[in-house]
Protein backbone atom coordinates (compact mmCIF):
# COMPACT_ATOMS: atom_id res chain seq x y z
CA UNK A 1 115.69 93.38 105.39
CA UNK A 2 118.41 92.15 102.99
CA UNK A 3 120.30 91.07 105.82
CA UNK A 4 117.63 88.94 106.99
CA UNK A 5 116.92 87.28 104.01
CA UNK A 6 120.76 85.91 103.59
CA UNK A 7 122.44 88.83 101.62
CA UNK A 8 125.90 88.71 102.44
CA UNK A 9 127.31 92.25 103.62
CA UNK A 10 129.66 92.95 101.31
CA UNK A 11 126.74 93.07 98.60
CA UNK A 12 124.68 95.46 100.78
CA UNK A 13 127.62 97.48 101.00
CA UNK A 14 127.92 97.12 97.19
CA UNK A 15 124.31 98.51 96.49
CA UNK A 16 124.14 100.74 99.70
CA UNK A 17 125.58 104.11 97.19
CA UNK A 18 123.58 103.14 93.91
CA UNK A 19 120.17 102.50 96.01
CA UNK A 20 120.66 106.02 97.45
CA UNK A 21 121.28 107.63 94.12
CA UNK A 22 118.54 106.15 93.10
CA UNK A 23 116.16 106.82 95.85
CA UNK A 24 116.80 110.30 96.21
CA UNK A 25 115.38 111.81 92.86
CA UNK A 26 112.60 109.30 93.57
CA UNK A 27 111.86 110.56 96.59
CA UNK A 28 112.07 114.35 95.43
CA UNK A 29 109.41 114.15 92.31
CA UNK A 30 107.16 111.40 94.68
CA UNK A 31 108.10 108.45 92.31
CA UNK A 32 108.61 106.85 95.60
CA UNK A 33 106.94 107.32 98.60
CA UNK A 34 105.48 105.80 101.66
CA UNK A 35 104.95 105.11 104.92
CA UNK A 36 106.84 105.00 108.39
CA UNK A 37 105.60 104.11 111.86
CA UNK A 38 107.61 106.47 115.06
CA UNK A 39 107.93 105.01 118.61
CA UNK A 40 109.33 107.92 120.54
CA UNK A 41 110.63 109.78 117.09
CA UNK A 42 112.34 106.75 116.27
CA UNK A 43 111.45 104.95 112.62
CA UNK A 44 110.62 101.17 113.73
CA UNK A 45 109.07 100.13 110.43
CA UNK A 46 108.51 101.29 107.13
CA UNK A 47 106.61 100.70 103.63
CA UNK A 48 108.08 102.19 100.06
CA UNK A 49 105.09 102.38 97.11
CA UNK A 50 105.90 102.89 93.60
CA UNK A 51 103.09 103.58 90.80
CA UNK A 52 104.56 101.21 87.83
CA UNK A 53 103.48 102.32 83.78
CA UNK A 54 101.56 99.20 82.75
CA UNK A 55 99.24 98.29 79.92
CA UNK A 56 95.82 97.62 80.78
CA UNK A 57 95.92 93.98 81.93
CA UNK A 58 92.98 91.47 82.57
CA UNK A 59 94.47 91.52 86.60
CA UNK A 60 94.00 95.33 86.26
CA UNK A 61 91.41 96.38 83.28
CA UNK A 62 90.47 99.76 83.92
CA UNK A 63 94.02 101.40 84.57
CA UNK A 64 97.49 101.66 82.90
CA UNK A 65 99.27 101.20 86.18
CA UNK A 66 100.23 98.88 88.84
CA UNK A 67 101.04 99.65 92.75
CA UNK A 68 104.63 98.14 93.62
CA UNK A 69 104.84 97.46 97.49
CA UNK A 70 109.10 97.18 98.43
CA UNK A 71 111.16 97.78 101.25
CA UNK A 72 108.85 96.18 103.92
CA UNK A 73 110.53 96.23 107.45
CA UNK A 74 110.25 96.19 111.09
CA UNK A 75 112.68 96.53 113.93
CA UNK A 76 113.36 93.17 115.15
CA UNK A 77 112.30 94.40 118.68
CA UNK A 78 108.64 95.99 117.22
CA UNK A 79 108.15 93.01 115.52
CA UNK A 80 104.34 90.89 116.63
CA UNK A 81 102.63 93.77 117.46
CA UNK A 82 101.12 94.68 114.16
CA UNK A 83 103.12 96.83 112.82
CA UNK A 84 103.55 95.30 109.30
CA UNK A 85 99.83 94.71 108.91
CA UNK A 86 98.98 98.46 109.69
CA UNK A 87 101.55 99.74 106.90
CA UNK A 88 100.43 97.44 104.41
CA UNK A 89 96.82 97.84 104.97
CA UNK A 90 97.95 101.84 105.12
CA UNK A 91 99.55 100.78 101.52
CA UNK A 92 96.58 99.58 99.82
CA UNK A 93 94.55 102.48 101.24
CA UNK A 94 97.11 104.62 99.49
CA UNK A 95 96.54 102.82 96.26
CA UNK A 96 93.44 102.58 95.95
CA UNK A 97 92.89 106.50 96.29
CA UNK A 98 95.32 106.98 93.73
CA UNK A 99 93.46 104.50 91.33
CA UNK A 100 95.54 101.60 91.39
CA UNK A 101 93.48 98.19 90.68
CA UNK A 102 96.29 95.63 90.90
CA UNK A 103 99.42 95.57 93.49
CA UNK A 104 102.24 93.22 93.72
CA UNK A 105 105.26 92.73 95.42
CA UNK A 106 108.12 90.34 96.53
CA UNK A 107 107.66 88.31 99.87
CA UNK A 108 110.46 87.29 101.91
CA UNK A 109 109.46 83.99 103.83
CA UNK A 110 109.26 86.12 106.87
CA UNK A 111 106.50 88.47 105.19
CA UNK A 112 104.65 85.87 103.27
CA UNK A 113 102.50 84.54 106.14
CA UNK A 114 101.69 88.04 106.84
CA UNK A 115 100.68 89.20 103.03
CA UNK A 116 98.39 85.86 102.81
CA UNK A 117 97.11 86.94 105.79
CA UNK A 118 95.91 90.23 104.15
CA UNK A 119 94.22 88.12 101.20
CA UNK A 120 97.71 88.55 99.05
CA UNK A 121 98.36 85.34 96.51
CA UNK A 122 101.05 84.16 94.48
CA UNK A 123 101.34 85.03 90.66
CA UNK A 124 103.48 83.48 88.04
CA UNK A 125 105.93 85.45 87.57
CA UNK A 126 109.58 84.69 87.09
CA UNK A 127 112.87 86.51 86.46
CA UNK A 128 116.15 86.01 84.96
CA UNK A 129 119.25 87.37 85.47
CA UNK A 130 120.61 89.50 82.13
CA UNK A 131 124.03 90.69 82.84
């Protein structure tokens, strides 16, 4: 995914430890979860959904959290048949039984045809680098 999107592989390598400490205490108290899809017991695509502390915001009134949507990918060779559009749609289905009004997440140009497909929009935010 990083790949794709011009991250240069010593980086990846860089984060590749850190992301996996990360993940795996995530993973084990269901901080992060998700959603894969098989072809032949093989993982060919896969979501990652994170439930993010928020105030109550005017985007999101009733609830003091927001869905996070990451990690979107697809096997280059599973790619146009759906795929991406099933997990995300599986995604929102996932937060809205958990009570989540308000999702966001970070398109690549790749993925943004296919979120504004699904009735995603842009919002304003912006970032800045700290260190």
């Amino acid at each position: 995914m990083f790949a794709e999107s011009g991250v240069a592989q010593n980086v990846l390598d860089a984060i590749e430890q850190p992301f996996a400490d990360w993940l795996r205490p995530r993973l084990q108290s269901g901080e992060y979860f998700g959603f894969v899809a098989e072809e032949t017991g093989t993982v060919v695509a896969g979501v990652g959904l994170r439930l993010l502390d928020w105030p109550a915001h005017p985007l999101h009134p009733h609830s003091g959290q927001r869905g996070y949507m990451l990690n979107v990918f697809v096997e280059p060779a599973h790619r146009g048949k759906g795929l991406a559009k099933t997990l995300i749609l599986r995604a929102e289905e996932e937060f809205r039984a958990r009570g989540i009004e308000f999702a966001t997440l970070h398109a690549s140009s790749m993925g943004r045809p296919v979120y504004e497909g699904l009735d995603w929009v842009a919002t304003a935010e912006m970032g800045k680098w700290l260190a």
